[in-house]
Structure formats: structure tokens, C-alpha cells
N, C-alpha and C. Protein backbone atom coordinates (compact mmCIF):
# COMPACT_ATOMS: atom_id res chain seq x y z
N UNK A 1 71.70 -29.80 57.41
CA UNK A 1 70.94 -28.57 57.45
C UNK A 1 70.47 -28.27 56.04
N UNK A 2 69.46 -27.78 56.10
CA UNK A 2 68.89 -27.26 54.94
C UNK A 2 68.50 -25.97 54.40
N UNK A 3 69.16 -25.21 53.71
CA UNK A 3 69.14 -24.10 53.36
C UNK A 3 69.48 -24.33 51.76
N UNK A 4 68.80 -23.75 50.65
CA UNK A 4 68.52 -24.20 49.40
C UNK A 4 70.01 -23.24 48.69
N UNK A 5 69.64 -21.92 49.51
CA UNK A 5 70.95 -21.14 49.34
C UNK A 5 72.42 -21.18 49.15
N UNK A 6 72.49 -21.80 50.46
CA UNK A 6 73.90 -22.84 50.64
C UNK A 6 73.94 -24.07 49.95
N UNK A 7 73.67 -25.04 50.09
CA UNK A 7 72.92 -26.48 49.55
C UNK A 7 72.07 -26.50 48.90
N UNK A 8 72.85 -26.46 47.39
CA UNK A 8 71.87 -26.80 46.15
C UNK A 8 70.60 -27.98 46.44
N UNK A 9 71.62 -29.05 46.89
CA UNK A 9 70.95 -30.26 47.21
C UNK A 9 69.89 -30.40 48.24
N UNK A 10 70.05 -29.70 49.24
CA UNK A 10 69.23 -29.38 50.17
C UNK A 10 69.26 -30.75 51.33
N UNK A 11 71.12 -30.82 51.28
CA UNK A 11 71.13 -32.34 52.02
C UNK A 11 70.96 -31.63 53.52
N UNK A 12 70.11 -32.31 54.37
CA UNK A 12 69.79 -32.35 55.87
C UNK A 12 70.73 -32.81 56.69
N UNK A 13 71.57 -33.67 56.25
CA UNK A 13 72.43 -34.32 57.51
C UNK A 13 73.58 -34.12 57.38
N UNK A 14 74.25 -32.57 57.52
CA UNK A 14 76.02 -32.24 58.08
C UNK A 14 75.96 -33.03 59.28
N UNK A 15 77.38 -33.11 59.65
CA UNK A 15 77.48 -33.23 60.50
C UNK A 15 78.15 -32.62 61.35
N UNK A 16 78.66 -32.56 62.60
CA UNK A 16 78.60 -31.79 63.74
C UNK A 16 80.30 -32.10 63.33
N UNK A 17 81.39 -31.08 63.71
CA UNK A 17 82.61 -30.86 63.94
C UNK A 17 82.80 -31.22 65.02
N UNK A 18 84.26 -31.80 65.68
CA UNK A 18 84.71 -32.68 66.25
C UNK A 18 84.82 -32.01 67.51
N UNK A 19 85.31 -30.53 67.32
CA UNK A 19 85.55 -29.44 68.38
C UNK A 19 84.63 -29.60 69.24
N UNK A 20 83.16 -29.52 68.33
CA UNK A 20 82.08 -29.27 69.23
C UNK A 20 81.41 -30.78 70.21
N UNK A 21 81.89 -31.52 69.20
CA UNK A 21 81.91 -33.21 70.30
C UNK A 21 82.34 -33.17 71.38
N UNK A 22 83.55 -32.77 71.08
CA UNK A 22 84.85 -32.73 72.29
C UNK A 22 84.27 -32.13 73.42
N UNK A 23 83.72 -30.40 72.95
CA UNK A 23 83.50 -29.87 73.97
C UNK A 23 82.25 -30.43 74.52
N UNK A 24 81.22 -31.31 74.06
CA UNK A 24 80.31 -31.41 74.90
C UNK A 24 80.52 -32.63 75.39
N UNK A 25 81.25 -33.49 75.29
CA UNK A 25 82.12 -34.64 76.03
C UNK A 25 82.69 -34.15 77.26
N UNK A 26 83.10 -33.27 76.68
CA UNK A 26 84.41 -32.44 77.74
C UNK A 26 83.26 -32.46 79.19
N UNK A 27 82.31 -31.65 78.70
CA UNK A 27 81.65 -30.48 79.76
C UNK A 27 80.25 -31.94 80.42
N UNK A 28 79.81 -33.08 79.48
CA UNK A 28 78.41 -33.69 80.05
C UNK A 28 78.70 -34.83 79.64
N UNK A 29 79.84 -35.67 79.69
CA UNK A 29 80.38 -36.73 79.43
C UNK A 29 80.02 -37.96 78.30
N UNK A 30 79.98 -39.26 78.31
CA UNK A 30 79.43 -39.98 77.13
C UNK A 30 77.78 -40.04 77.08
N UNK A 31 77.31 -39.28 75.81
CA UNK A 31 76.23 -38.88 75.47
C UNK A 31 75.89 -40.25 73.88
N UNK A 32 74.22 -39.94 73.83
CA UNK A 32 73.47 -40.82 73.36
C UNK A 32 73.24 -39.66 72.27
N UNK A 33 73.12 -40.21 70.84
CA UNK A 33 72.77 -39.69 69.49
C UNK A 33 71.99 -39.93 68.93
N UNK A 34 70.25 -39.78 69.76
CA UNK A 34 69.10 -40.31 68.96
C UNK A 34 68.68 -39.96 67.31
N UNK A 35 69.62 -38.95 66.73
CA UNK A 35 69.86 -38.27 65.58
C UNK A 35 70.96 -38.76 64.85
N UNK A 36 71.42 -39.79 64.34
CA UNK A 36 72.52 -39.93 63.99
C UNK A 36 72.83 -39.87 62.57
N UNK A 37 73.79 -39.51 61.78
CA UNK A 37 73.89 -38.97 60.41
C UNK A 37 73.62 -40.33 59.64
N UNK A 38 73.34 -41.19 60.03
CA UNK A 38 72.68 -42.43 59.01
C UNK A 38 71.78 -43.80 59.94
N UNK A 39 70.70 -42.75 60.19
CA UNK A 39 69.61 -43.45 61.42
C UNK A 39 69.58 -45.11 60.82
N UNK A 40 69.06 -45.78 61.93
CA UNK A 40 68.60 -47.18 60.98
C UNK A 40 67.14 -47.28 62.29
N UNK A 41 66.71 -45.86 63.05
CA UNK A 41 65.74 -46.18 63.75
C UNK A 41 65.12 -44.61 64.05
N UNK A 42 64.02 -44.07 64.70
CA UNK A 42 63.18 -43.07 64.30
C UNK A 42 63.44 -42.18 65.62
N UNK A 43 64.64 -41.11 65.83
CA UNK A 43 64.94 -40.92 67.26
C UNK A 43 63.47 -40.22 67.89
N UNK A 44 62.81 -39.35 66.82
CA UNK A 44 61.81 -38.86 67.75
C UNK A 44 60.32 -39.76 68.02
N UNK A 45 60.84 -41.20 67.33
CA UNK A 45 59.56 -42.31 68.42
C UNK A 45 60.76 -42.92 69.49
N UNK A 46 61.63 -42.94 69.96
CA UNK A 46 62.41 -43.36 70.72
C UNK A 46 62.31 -42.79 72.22
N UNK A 47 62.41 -43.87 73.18
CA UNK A 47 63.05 -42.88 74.85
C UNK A 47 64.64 -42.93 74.42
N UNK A 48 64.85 -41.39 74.91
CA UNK A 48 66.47 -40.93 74.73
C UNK A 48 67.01 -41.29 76.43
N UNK A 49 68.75 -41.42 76.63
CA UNK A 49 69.08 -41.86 77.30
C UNK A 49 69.31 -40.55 78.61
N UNK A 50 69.99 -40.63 79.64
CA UNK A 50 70.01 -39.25 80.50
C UNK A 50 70.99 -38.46 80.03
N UNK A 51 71.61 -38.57 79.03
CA UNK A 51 72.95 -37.50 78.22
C UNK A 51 72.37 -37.66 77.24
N UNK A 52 72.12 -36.61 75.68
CA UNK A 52 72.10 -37.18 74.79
C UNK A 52 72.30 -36.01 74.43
N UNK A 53 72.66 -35.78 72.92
CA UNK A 53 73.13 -34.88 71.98
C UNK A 53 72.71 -34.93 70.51
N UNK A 54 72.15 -33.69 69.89
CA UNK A 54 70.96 -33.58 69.07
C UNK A 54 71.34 -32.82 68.23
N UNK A 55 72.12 -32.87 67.05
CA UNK A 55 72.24 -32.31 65.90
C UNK A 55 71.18 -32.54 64.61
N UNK A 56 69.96 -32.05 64.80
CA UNK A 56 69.13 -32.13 64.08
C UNK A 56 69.26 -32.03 62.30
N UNK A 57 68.42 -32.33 62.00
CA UNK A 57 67.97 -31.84 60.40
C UNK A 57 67.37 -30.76 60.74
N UNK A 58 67.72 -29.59 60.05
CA UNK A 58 68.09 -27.78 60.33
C UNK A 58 66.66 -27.74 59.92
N UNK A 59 65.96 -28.62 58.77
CA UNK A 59 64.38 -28.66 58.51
C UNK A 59 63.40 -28.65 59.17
N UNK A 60 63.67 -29.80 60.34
CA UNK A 60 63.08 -30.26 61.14
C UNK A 60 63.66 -29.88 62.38
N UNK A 61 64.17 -28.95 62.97
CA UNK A 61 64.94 -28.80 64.35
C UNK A 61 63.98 -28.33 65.33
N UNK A 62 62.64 -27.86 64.82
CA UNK A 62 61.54 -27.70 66.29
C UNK A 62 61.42 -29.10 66.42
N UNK A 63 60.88 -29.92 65.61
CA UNK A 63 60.25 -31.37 66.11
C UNK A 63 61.18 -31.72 66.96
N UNK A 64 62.38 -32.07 66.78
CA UNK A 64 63.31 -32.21 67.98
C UNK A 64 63.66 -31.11 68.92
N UNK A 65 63.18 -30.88 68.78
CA UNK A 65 63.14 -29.62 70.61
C UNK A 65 62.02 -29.68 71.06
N UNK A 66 60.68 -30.26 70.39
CA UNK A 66 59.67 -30.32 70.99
C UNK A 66 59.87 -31.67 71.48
N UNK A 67 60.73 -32.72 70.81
CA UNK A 67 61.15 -34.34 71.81
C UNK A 67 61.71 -33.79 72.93
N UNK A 68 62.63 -33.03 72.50
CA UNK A 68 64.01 -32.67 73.82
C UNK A 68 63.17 -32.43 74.96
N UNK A 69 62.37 -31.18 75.02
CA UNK A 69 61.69 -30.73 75.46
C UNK A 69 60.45 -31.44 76.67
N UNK A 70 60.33 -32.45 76.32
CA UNK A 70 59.43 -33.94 76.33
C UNK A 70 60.11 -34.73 77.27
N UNK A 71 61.30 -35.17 76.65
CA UNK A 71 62.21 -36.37 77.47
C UNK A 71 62.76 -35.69 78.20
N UNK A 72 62.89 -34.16 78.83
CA UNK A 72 63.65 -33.55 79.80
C UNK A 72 62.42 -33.69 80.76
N UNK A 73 61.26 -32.97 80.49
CA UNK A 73 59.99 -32.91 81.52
C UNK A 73 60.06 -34.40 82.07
N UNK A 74 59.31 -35.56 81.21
CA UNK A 74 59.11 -37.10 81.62
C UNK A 74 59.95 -37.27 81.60
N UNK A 75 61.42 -37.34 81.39
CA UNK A 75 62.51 -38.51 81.86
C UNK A 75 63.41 -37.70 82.89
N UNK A 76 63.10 -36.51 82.65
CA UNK A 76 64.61 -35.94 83.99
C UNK A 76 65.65 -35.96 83.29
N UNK A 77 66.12 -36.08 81.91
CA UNK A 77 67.32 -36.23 81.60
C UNK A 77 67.99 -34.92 81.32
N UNK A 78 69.32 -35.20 80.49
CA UNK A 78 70.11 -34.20 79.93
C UNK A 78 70.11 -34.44 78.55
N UNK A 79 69.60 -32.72 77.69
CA UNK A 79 69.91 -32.83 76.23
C UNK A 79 70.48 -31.71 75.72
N UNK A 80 71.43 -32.01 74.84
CA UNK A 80 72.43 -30.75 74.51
C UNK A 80 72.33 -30.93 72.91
N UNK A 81 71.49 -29.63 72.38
CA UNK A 81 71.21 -29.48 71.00
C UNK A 81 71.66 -28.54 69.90
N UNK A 82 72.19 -28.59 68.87
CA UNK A 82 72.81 -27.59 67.72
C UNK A 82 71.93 -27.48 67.33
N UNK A 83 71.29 -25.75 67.04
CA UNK A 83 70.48 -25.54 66.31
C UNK A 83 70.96 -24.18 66.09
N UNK A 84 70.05 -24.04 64.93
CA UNK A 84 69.95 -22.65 64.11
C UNK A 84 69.86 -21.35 65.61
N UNK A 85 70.14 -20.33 65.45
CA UNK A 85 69.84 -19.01 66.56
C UNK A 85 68.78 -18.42 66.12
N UNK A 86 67.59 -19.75 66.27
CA UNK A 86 66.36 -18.36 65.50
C UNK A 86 65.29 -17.99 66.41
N UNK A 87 65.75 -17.31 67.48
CA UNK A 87 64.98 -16.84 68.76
C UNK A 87 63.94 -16.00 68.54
N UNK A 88 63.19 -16.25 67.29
CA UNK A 88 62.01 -15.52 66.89
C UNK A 88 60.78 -16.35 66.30
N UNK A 89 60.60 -17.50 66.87
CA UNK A 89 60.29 -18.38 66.36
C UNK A 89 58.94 -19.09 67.47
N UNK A 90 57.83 -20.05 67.08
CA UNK A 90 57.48 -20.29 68.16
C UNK A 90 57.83 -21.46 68.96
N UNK A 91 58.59 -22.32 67.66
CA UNK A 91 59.41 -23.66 68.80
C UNK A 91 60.10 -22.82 69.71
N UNK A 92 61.40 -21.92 69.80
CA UNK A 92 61.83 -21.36 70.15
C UNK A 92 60.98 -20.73 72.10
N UNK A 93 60.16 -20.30 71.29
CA UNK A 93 59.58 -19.73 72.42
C UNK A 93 58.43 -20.89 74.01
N UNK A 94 58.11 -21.95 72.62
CA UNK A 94 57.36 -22.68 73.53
C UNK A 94 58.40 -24.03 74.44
N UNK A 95 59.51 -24.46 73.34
CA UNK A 95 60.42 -25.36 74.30
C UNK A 95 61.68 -24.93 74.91
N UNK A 96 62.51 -23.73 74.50
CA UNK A 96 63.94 -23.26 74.98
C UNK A 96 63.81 -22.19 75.39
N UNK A 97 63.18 -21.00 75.17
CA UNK A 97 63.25 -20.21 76.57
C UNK A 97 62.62 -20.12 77.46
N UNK A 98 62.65 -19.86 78.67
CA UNK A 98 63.03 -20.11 79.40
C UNK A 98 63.16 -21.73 80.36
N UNK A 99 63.41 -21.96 79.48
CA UNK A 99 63.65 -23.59 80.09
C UNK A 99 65.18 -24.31 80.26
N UNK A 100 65.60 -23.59 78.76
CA UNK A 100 66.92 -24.00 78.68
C UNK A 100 68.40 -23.07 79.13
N UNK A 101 69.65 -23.61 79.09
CA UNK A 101 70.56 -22.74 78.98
C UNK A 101 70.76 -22.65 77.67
N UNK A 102 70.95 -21.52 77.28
CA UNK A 102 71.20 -21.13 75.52
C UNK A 102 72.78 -20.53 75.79
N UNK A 103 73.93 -21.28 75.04
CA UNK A 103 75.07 -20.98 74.30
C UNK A 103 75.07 -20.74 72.97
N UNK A 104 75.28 -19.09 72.92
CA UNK A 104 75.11 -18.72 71.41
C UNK A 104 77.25 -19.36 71.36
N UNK A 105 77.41 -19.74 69.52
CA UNK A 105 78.48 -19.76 69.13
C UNK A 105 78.78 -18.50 68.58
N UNK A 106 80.17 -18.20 68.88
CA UNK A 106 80.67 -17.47 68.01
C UNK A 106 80.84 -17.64 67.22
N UNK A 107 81.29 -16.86 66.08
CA UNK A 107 81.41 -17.12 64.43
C UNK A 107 80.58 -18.50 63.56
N UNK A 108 80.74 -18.59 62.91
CA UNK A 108 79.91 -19.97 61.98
C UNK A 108 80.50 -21.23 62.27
N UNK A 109 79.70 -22.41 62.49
CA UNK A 109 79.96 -23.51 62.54
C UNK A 109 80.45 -24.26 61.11
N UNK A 110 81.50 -25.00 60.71
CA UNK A 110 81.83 -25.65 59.54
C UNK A 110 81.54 -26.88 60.13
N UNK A 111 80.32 -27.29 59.28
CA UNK A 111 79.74 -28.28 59.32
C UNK A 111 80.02 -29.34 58.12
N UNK A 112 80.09 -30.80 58.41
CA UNK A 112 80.86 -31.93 57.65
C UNK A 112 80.35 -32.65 56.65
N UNK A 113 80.44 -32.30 55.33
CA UNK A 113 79.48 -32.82 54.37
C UNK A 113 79.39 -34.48 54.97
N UNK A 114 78.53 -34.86 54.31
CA UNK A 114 78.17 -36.43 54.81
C UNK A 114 78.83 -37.37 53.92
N UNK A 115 79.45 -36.64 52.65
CA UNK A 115 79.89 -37.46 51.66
C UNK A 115 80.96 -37.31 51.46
N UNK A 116 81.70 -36.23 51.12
CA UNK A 116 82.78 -35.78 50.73
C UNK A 116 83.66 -35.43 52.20
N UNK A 117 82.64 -35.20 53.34
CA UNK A 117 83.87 -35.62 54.81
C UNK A 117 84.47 -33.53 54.90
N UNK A 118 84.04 -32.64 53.77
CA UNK A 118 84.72 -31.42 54.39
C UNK A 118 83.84 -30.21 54.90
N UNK A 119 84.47 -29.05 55.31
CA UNK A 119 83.46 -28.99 56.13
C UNK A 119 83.29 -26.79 55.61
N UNK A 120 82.16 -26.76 55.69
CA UNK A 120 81.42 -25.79 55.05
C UNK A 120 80.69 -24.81 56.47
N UNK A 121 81.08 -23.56 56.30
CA UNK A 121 80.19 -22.50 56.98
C UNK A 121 78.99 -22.50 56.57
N UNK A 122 78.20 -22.64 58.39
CA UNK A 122 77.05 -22.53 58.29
C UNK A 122 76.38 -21.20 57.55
N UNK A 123 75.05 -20.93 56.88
CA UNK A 123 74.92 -19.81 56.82
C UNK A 123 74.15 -18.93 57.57
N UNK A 124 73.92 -19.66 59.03
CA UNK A 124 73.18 -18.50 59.80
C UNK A 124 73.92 -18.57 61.25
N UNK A 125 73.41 -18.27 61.95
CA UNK A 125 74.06 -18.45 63.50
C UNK A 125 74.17 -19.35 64.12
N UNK A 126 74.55 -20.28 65.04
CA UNK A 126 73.77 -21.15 65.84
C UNK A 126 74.15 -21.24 67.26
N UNK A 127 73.41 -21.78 67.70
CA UNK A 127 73.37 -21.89 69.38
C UNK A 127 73.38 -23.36 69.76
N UNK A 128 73.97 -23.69 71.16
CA UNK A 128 73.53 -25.04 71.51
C UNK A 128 72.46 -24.82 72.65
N UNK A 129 71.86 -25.67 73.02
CA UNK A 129 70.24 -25.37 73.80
C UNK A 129 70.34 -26.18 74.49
N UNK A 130 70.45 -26.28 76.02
CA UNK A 130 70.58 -27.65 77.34
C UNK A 130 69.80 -27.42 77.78
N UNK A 131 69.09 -28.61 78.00
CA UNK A 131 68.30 -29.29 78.65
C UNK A 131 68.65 -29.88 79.92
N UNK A 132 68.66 -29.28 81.57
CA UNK A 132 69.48 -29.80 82.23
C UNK A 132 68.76 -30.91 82.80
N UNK A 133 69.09 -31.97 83.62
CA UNK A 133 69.05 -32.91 84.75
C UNK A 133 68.41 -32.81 85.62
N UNK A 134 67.68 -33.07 85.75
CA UNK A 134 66.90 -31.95 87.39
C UNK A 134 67.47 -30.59 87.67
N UNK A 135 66.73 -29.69 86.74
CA UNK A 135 66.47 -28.43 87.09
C UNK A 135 65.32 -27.88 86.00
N UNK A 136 64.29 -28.18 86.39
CA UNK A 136 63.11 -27.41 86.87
C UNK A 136 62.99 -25.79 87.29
N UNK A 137 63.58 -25.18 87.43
CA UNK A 137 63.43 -24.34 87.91
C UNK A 137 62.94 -23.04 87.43
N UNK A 138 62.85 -22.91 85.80
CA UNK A 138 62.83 -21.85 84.71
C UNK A 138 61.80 -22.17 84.05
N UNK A 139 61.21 -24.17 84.53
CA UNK A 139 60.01 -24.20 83.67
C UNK A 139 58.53 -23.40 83.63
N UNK A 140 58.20 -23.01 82.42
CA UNK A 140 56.55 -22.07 82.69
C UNK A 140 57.05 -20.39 83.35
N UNK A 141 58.10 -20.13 83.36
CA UNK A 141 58.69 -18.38 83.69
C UNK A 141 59.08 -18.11 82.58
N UNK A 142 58.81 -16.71 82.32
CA UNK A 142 59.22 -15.88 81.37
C UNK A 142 60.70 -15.06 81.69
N UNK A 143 61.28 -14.73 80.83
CA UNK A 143 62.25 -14.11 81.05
C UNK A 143 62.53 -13.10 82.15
N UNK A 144 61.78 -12.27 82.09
CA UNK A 144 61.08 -11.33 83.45
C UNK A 144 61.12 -11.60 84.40
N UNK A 145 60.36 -12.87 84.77
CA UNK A 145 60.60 -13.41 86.08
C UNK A 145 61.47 -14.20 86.77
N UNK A 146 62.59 -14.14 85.86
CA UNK A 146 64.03 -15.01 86.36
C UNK A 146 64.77 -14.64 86.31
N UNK A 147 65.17 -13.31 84.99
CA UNK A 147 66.59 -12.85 85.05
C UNK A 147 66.43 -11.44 85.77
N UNK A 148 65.43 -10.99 86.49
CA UNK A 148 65.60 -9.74 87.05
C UNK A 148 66.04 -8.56 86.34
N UNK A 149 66.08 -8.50 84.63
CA UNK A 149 65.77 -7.18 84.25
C UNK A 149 64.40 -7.25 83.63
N UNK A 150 63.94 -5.94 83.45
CA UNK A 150 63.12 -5.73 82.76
C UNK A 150 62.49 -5.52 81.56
N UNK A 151 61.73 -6.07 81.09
CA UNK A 151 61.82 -6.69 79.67
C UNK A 151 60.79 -5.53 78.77
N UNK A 152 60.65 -5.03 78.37
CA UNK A 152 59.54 -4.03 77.70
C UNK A 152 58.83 -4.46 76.41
């Protein structure tokens, strides 16, 4: 992630805590890492597999929700993504709501330097963003027209 604030260096690739592996192991079983903390190939020219899991570069985290977003429509698959909680945004608005299930985290994620292996609070919020399997059902609706309150 990249925040100049936190990270002098402005390194892009923490990595994801083990908890949060676990739990998405736990919950959508062995998943594909077209993002991986030392690529040797380009995940967003890639087809992703029907599980996959997307801990982006915090720089770049629309471009990968606009893939996610992509390989869920054309492939039917499943993608489960860490990203920033910045629901004010227009990636935000044009690929994850209403399309996705959004799990906000509680408290800050300590995320795993890439070098030194320890692990550092995020400095903003984050959410994970699913992409389900065949379900269609939220694509092109607005909030309004699915969750039955009223939105002003």
C-alpha cells in the first residue's frame, strides 16, 4: 500500500496477514493470487481462476476492481479483494456497489512489510469486496432498488 504518510518509501506490496488468509480459506476455499507480493507475470493481462484473492497495490486498487469486476461478469467466477474503505470514489461506485458483498474490517489491518516480515497498521480503513459465483443479481441496481430503504 501506498501512503507517503505511513511509508516513507512508498513500498506498494504489504502483505496480507495470515488471519485474513485463513479466514478467506476458511469461508471460499483454495484461491488463486493473480497479485502476488513478487509477480514474475502481469495479473491484470491474465484470465483469473474461479476463487481468487486480490490484495492489491493500495495505488492501483481500482485497476484491479475494474479486472475483478471483468472476470466476475465474463468468467462467472469468485473474487475476494482487500482494499482501502473508500466508498466515495468512482471505482468504488462503478465496480463494487452494488455488485458486490462489502465486509467492512474492524479496527486496522497490520499489514507485512515485504522485507523485514513485521507487520504495521494500516492507516485508513479497509474492507474486503466479493465478487460472487453466479450471482448476478445486484448487477446495474442501485442501492435503492435492492436494499429496500430509502436513500435521499
Amino acid at each position: 500500500m501506498r501512503n507517503k504518510s505511513f511509508e516513507k518509501s512508498g513500498n506498494d506490496y504489504w502483505q496480507t496477514p495470515q488471519n485474513i488468509l485463513d479466514y478467506i480459506q476458511d469461508r471460499f476455499g483454495p484461491f488463486y493470487d493473480p497479485c502476488p507480493a513478487n509477480p514474475t507475470f502481469d495479473g491484470l493481462t491474465t484470465k483469473w481462476q474461479k476463487v481468487n484473492y486480490v490484495n492489491p497495490p493500495y495505488s492501483e486498487w481500482a485497476k484491479w476492481a475494474k479486472k475483478a469486476h471483468h472476470e466476475w461478469f465474463a468468467n462467472n467466477n469468485t473474487t475476494v479483494m482487500l482494499i482501502p474503505a473508500r466508498t466515495c470514489t468512482k471505482a468504488f461506485h462503478s465496480y463494487i456497489a452494488g455488485v458486490c458483498e462489502i465486509r467492512f474490517i474492524k479496527g486496522r489491518v497490520k499489514f507485512i512489510h515485504p522485507v523485514l516480515g513485521q507487520g504495521k497498521a494500516a492507516p485508513m480503513p479497509t474492507m474486503l469486496v466479493i465478487w460472487h459465483h453466479n450471482d448476478k443479481s445486484l448487477h446495474g441496481k442501485s442501492s435503492r432498488e435492492y436494499s429496500g430503504v430509502e436513500i435521499i
